[in-house]
Protein backbone atom coordinates (compact mmCIF):
# COMPACT_ATOMS: atom_id res chain seq x y z
CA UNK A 1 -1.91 9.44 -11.98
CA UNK A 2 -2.68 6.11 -10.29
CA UNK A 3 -5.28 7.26 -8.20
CA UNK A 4 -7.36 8.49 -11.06
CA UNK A 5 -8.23 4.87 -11.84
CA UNK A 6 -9.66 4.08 -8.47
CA UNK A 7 -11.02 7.10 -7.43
CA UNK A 8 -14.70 5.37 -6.65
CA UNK A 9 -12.58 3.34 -4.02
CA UNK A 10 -12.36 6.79 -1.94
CA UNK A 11 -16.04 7.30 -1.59
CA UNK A 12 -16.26 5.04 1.31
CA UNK A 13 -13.75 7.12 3.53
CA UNK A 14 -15.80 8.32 6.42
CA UNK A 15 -14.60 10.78 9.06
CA UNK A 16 -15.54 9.12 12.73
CA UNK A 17 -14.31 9.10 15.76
CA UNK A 18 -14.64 5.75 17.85
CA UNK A 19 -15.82 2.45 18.11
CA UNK A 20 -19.43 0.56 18.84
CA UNK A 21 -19.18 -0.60 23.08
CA UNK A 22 -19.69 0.52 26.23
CA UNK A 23 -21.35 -1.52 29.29
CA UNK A 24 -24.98 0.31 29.41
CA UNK A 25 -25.11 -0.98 25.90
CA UNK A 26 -24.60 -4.40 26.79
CA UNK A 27 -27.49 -5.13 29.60
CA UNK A 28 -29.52 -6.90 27.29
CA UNK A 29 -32.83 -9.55 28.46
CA UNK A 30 -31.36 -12.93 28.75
CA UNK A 31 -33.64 -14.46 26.71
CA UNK A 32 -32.29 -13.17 24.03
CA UNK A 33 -28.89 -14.19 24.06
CA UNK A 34 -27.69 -17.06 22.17
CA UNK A 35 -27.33 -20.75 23.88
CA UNK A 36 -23.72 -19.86 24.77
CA UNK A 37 -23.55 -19.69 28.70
CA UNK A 38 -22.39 -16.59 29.94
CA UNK A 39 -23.34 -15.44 33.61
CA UNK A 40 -26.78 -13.71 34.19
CA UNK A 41 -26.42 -9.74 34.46
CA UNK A 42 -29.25 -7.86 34.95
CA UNK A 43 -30.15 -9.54 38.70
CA UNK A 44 -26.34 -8.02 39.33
CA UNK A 45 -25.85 -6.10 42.58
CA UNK A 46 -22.65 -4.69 41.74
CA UNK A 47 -22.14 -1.56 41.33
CA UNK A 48 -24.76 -0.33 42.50
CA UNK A 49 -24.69 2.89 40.71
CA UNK A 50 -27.48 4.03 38.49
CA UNK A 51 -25.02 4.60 35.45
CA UNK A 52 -24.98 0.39 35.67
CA UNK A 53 -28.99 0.20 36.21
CA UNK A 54 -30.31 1.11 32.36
CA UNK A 55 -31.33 -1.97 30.36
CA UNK A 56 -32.73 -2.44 27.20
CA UNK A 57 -36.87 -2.97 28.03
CA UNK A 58 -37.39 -6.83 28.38
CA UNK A 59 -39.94 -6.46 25.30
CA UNK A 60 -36.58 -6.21 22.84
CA UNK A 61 -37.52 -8.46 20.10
CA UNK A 62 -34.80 -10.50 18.83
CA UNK A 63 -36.32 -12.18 15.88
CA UNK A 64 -33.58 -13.63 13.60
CA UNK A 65 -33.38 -11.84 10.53
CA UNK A 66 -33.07 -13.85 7.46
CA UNK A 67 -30.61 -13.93 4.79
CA UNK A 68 -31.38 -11.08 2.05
CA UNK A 69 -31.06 -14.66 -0.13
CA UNK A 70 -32.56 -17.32 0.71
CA UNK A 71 -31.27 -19.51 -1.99
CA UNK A 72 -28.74 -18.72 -5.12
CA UNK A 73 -31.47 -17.94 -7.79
CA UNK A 74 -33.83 -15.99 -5.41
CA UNK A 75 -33.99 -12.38 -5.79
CA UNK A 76 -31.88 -9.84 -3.58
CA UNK A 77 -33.59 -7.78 -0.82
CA UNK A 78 -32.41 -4.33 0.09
CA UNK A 79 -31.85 -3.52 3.79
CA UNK A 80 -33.64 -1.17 5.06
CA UNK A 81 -30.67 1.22 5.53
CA UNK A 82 -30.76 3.34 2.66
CA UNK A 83 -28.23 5.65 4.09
CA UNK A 84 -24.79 6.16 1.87
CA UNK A 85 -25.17 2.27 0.96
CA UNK A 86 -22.12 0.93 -1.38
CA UNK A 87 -22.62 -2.65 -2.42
CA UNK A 88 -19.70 -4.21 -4.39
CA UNK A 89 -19.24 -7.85 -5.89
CA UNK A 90 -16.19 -9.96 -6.08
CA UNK A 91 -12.70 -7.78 -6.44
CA UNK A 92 -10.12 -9.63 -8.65
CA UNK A 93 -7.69 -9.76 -5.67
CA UNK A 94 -7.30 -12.06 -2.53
CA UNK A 95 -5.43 -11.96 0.72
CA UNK A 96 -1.66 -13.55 1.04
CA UNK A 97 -0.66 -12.51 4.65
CA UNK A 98 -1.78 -11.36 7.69
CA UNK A 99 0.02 -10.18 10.64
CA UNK A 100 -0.89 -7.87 14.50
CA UNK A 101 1.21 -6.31 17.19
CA UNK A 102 -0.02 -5.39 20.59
CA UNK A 103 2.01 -3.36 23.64
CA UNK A 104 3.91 -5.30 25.97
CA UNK A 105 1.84 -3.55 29.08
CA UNK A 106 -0.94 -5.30 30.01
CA UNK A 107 -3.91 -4.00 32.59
CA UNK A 108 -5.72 -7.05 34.16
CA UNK A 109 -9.72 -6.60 35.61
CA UNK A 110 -7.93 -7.21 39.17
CA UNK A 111 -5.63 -4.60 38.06
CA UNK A 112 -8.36 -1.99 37.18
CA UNK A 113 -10.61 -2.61 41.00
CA UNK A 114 -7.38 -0.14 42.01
CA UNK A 115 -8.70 2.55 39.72
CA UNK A 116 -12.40 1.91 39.70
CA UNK A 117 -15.20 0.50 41.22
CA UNK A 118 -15.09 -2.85 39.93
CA UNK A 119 -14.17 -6.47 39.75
CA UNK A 120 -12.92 -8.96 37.62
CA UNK A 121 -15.93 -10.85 37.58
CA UNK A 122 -18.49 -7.80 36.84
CA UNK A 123 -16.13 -7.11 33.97
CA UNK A 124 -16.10 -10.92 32.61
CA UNK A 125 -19.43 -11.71 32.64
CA UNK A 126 -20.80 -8.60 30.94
CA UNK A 127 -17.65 -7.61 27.87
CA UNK A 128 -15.95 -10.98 27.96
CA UNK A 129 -12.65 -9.23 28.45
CA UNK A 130 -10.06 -10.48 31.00
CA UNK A 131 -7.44 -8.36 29.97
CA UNK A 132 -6.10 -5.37 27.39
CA UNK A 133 -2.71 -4.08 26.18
CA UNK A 134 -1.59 -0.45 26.49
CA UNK A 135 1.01 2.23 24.97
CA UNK A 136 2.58 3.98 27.66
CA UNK A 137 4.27 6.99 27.97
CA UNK A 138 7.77 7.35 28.27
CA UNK A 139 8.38 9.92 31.09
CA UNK A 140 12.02 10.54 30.83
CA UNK A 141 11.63 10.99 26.78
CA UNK A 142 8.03 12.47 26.23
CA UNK A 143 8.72 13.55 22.92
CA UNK A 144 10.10 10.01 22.12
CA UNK A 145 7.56 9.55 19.52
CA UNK A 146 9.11 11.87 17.09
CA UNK A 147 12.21 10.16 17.31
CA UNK A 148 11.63 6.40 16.93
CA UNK A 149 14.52 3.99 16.39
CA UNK A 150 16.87 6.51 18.01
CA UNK A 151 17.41 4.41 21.51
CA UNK A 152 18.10 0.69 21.75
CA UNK A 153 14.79 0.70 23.70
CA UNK A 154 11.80 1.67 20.97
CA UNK A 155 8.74 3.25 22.44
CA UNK A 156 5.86 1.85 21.36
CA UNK A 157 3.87 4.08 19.24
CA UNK A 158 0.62 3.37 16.63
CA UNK A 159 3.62 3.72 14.25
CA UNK A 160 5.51 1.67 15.82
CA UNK A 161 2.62 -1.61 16.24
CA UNK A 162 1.56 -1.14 12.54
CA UNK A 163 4.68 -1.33 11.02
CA UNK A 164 5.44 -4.61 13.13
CA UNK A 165 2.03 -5.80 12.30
CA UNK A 166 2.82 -4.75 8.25
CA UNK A 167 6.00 -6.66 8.73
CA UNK A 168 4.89 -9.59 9.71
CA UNK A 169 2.03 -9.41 6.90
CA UNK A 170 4.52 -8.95 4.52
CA UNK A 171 6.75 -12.04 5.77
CA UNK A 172 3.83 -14.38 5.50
CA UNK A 173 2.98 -12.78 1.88
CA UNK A 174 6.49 -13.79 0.32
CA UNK A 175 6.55 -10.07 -1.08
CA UNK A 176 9.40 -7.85 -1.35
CA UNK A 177 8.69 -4.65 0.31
CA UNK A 178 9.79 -3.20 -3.16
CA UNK A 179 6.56 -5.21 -4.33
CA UNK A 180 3.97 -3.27 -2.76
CA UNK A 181 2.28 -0.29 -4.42
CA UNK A 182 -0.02 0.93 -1.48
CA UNK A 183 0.10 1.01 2.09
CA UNK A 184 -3.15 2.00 3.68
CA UNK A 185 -3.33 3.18 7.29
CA UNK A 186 -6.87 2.84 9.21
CA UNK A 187 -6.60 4.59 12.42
CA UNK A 188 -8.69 7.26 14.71
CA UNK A 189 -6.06 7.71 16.84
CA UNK A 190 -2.65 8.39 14.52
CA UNK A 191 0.62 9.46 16.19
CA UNK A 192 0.41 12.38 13.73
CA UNK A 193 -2.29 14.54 12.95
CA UNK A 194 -1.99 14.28 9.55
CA UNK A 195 -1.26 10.83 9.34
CA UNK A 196 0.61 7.52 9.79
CA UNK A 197 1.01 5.78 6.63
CA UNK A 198 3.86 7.61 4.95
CA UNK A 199 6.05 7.00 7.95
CA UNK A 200 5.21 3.34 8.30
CA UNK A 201 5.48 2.72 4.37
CA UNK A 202 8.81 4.23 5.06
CA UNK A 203 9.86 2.13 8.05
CA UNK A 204 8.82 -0.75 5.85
CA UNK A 205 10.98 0.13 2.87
CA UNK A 206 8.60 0.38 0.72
CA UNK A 207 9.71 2.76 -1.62
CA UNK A 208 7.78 2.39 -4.16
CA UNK A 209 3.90 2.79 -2.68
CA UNK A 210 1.99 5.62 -2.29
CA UNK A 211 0.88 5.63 1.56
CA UNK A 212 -1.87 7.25 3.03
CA UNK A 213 -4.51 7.45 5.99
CA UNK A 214 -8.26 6.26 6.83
CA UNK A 215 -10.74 7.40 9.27
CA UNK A 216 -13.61 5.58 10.13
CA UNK A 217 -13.00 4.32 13.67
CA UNK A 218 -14.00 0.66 14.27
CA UNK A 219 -14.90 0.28 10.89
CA UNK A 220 -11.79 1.14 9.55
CA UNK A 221 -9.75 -1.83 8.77
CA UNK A 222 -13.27 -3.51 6.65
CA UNK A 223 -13.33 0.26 4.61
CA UNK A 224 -9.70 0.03 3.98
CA UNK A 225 -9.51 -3.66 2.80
CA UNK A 226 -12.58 -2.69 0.42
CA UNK A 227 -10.53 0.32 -0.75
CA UNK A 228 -7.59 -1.12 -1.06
CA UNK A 229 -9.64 -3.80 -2.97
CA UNK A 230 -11.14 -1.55 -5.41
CA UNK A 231 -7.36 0.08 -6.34
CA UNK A 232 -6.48 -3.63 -7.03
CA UNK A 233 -9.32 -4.73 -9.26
CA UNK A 234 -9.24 -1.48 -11.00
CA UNK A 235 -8.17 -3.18 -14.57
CA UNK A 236 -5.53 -0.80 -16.25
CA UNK A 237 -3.66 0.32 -13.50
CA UNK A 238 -0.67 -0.19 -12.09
CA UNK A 239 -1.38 -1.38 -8.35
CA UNK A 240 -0.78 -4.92 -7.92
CA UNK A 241 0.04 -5.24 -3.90
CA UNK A 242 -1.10 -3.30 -0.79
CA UNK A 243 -0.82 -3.58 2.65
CA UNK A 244 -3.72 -2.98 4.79
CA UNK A 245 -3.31 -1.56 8.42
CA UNK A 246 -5.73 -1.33 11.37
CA UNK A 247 -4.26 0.34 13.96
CA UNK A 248 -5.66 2.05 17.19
CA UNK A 249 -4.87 3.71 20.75
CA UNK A 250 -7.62 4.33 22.59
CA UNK A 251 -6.22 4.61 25.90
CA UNK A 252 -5.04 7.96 24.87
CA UNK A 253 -8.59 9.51 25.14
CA UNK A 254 -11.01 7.36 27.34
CA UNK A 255 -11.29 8.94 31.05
CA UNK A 256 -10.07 6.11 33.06
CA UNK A 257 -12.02 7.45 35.92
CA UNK A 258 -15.42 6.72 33.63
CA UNK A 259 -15.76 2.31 34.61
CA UNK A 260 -18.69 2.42 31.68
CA UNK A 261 -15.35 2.72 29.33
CA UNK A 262 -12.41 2.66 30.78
CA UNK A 263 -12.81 -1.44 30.90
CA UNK A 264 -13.16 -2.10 27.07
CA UNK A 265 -10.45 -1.06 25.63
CA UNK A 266 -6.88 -1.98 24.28
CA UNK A 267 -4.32 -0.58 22.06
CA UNK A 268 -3.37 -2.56 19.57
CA UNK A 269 -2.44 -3.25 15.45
CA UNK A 270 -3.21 -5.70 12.87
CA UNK A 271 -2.62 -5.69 8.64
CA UNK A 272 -2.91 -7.63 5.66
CA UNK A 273 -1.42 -7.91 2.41
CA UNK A 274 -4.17 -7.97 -0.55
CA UNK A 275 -2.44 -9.14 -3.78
CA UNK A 276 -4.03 -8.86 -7.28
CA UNK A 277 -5.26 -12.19 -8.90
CA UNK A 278 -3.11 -13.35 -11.58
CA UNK A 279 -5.07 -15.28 -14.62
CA UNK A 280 -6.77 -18.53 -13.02
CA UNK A 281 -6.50 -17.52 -9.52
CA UNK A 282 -9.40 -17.00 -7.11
CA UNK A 283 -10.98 -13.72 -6.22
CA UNK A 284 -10.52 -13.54 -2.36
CA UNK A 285 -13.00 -10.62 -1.84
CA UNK A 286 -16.38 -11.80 -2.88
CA UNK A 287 -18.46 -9.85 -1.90
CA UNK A 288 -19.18 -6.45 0.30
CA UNK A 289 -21.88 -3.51 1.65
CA UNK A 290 -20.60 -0.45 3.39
CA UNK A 291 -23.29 1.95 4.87
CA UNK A 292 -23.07 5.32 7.14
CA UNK A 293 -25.69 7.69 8.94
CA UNK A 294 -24.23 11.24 9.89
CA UNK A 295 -27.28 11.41 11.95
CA UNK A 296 -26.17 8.78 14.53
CA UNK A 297 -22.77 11.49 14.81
CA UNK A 298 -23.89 12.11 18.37
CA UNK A 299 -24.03 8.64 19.88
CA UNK A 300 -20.67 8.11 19.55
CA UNK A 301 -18.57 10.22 18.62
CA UNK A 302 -14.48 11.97 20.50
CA UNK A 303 -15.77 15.73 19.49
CA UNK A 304 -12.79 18.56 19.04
CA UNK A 305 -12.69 20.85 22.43
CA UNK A 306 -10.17 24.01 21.79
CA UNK A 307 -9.33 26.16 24.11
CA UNK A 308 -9.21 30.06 23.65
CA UNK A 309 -5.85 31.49 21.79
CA UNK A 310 -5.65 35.27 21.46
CA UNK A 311 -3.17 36.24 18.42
CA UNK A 312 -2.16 40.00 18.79
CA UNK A 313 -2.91 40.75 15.23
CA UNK A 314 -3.34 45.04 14.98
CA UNK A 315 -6.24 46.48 17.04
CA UNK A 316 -7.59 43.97 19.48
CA UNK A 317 -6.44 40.73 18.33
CA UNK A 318 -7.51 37.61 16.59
CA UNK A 319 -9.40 35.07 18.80
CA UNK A 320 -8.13 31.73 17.67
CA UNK A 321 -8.69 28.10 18.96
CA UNK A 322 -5.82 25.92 20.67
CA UNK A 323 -6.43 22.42 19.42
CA UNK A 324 -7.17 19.42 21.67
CA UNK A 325 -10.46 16.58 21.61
CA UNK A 326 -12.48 15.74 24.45
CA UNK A 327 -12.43 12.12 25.37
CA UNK A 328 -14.67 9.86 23.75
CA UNK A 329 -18.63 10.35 24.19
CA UNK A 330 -21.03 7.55 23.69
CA UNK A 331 -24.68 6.58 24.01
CA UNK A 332 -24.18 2.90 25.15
CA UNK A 333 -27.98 1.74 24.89
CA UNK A 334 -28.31 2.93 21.15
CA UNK A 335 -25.33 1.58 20.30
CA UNK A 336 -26.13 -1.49 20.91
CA UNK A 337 -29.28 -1.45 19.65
CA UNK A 338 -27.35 0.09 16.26
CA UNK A 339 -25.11 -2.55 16.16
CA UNK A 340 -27.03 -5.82 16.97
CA UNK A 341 -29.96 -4.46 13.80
CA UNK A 342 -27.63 -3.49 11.49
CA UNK A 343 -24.88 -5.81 11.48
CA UNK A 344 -26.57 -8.45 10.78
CA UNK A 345 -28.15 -7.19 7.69
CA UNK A 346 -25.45 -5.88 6.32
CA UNK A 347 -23.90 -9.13 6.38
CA UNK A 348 -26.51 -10.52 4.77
CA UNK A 349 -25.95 -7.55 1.93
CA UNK A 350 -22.79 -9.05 1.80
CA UNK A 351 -23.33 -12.81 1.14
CA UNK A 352 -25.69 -11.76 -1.39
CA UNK A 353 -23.66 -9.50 -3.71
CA UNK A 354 -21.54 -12.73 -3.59
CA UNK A 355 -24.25 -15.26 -4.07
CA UNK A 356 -23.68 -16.78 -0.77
CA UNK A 357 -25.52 -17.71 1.99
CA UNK A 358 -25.17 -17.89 6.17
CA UNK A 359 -24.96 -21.55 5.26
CA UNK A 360 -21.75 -20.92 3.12
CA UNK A 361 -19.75 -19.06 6.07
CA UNK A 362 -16.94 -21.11 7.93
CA UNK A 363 -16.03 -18.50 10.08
CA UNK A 364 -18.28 -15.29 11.62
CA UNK A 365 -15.56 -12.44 12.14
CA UNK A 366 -17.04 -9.23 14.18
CA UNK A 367 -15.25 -6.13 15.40
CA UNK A 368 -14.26 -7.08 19.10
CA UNK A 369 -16.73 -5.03 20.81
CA UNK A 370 -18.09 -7.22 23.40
CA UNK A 371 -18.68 -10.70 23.91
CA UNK A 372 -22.67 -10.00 24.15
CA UNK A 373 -22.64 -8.11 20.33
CA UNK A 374 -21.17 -11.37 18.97
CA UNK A 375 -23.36 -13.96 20.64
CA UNK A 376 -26.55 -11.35 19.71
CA UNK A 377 -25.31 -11.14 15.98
CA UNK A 378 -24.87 -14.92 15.48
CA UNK A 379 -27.86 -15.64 16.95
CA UNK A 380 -29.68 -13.44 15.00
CA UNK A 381 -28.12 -14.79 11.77
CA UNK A 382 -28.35 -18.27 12.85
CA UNK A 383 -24.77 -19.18 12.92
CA UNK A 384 -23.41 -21.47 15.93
CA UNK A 385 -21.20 -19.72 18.25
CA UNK A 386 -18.15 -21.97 17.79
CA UNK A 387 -17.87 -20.11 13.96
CA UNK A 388 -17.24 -16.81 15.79
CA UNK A 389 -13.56 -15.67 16.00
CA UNK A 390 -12.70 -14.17 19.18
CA UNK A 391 -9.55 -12.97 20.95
CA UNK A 392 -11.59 -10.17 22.83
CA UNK A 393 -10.65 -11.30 26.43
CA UNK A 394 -6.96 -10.96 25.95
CA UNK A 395 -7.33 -7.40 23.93
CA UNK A 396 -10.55 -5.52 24.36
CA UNK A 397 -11.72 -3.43 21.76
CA UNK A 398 -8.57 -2.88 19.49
CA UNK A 399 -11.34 -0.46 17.09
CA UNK A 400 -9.69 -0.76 13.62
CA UNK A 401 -7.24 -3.43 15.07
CA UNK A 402 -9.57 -5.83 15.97
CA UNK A 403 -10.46 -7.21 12.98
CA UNK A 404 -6.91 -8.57 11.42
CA UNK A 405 -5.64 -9.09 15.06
CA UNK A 406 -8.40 -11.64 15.50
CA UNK A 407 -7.83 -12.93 12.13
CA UNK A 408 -4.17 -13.12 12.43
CA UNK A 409 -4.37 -15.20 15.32
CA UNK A 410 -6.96 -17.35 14.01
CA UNK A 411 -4.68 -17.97 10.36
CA UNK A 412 -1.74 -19.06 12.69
CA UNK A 413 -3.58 -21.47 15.13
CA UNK A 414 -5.17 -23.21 12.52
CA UNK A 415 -8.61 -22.13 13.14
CA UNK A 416 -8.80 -20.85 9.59
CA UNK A 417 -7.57 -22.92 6.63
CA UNK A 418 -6.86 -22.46 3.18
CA UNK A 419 -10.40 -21.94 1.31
CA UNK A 420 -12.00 -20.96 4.60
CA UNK A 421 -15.41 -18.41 4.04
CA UNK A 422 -14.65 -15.61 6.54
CA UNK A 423 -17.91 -13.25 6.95
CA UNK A 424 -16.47 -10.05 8.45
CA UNK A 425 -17.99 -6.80 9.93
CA UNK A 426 -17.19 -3.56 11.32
CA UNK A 427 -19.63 -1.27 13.17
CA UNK A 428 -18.57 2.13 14.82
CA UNK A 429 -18.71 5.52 15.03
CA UNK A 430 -20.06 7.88 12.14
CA UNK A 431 -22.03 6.07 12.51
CA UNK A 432 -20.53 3.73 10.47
CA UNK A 433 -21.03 -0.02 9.19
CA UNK A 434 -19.98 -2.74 6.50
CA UNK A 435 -19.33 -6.27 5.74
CA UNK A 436 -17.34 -8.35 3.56
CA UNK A 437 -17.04 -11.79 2.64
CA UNK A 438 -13.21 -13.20 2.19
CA UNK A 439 -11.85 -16.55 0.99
CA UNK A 440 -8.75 -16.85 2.83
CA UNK A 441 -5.55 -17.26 0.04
């Protein structure tokens, strides 16, 4: 079988539940933020609960951290998370379309100081989002999502986005659904348990890929490119296209009476086509580092809750478990602190399993966790802020979305161009972490 070829690709598939933000994690000193203006925070009034009080102590140092390679002949230097650390080179295949969906809904800030103590200011100056797009739930058809394409009005579903999202991915590419020999779903929050893929490989024709699902929350879409990567570079087999899919719905389990979370996020899908290199074409992967730490579970994680279900087997019955989750936990101070030291380095992992350096990148692509990760991150690295990509104001945090939404905006605007260095990186729950370094087409 094909997947005997690229089994090693599979090692990076990590079980998590969410993504890396939530607003304690964010009250950072303003010294250290980068020389992008943004409004002071932590002389804020408002709210005036104590859940909005915790900082991180003004002593936080924020040295930069410097690149693992200073220079192309000097010798590599390991991060020092050891943890479950893959590290790959270039992969002999390169990206040839890109394409996101969102849900027509849209919650405003003003629209969320009716649910919560809040304001659209509080909101701006400390996430940097504005606004964030929704599924809904269709009240005279609840079960609608089982039944997609029946009505002249589809419900939007994760299925739905990410097969609109593959779609347009796969118009960009030139390909012939017919041409694509995996479709790779990275989600957290699938319309079906046991998965997503198969039904939007399905929707998109594609009869002749195998289809199947990712979990590792924010980090998702990064884990699946590099997966979907290592199928394609696999020399010997068969797979010569795949589409990629990030796709999340968080709105189905944040508590919307919680204003720490219910602000930062949005529902939302984005893909890409990867494409094996052909003799004389340019590797478009060059280089990546993928990392975990099981013992960071707790500080963010959306845990399984079941509820008590007695099964009257003989004598006095089988005590079994209902299934359901809890909404999603998180620890917003370590978080932070988890994402702003790690990221980072394991970008700079990254740039030096491809012999790059920060001076090489055109563009500095995060997971669109919150304005003040970003601006921390590039300072750290020592990349100008106008290199970031950002779309987080009109989405929130997308968690495996964000990444090719952002992209996929940028590619159609014009921010990036043909040949463009793109230094990506997801951070979320797990926890989980990784970068890697793409030359667009």
């Amino acid at each position: 079988m094909r997947f005997s070829n690229a089994i090693t690709a599979l090692h990076i598939i990590i079980a998590a539940g969410t993504c890396a933000s939530t607003i304690e994690a964010f009250q950072i000193p303003t010294h250290a933020r980068s020389a992008i203006t943004t409004p002071t925070f932590l002389s804020s009034t408002f709210p005036t609960t104590n859940k909005f009080q915790t900082s991180i102590p003004s002593s936080t140092s924020l040295t930069p951290i410097p690149s693992l390679r200073t220079n192309k002949s000097s010798s590599p230097t390991s991060s020092s998370s050891k943890l479950s650390m893959v590290t790959t080179g270039k992969m002999n295949c390169r990206a040839i379309g890109i394409g996101s969906a969102a849900p027509k809904t849209i919650i405003t800030n003003q629209d969320l100081e009716s649910v919560v103590e809040t304001s659209d200011d509080w909101i701006r100056t400390r996430t940097g989002i504005s606004q964030r797009h929704v599924l809904t739930f269709d009240l005279e058809n609840p079960s609608s999502s089982e039944e997609e394409g029946d009505s002249e009005t589809e419900i939007e579903t994760i299925r739905t986005l990410g097969t609109d999202a593959a779609r347009s991915a796969l118009e960009m590419s030139g390909l012939d659904p017919s041409d694509i020999d995996l479709v790779l779903v990275a989600t957290s929050s699938a319309d079906d348990l046991f998965g997503d893929a198969t039904s939007i490989a399905a929707a998109l024709d594609c009869t002749n890929a195998v289809a199947f699902d990712l979990t590792a929350a924010c980090s998702g879409f990064l884990f699946g490119s590099v997966t979907a990567g290592q199928f394609l570079s696999n020399s010997g087999n068969g797979y010569k296209n795949a589409i990629v899919v990030g796709a999340d719905a968080l709105s189905r389990w944040i508590d919307w009476d919680d204003r720490n979370s219910c602000i930062l996020f949005g529902d939302g899908a984005g893909a890409m086509v990867l494409s094996a290199c052909e003799d004389g074409q340019e590797a478009g992967i060059l280089g990546s580092s993928a990392h975990s730490n099981g013992k960071g579970y707790k500080q963010l994680n959306c845990g399984y809750s079941g509820s008590p279900c007695k099964v009257a087997t003989p004598g006095e019955g089988t005590n079994l478990s209902a299934g359901s989750y809890d909404k999603l936990s998180m620890n917003g101070k370590e978080v932070y602190k988890f994402a702003t030291r790690e990221v980072p380095r394991v970008i700079n992992e990254a740039l030096d399993a491809a012999g790059m350096t920060v001076d090489d990148v055109d563009h500095l692509l995060l997971h669109q966790a919150n304005i003040r990760i970003m601006e921390t991150v590039a300072s750290r690295m020592g990349i100008p802020f106008e290199k970031v990509i950002t779309n987080l104001a009109d989405y929130g945090n997308t968690s495996a979305a964000s990444i090719p939404l952002a992209l996929d905006e940028a590619v159609r605007s014009g921010q990036v161009k043909e040949g463009d260095i793109i230094a990506c990186a997801g951070f979320g729950a797990g926890l989980s972490w990784g970068s890697a370094i793409l030359k667009w087409k």
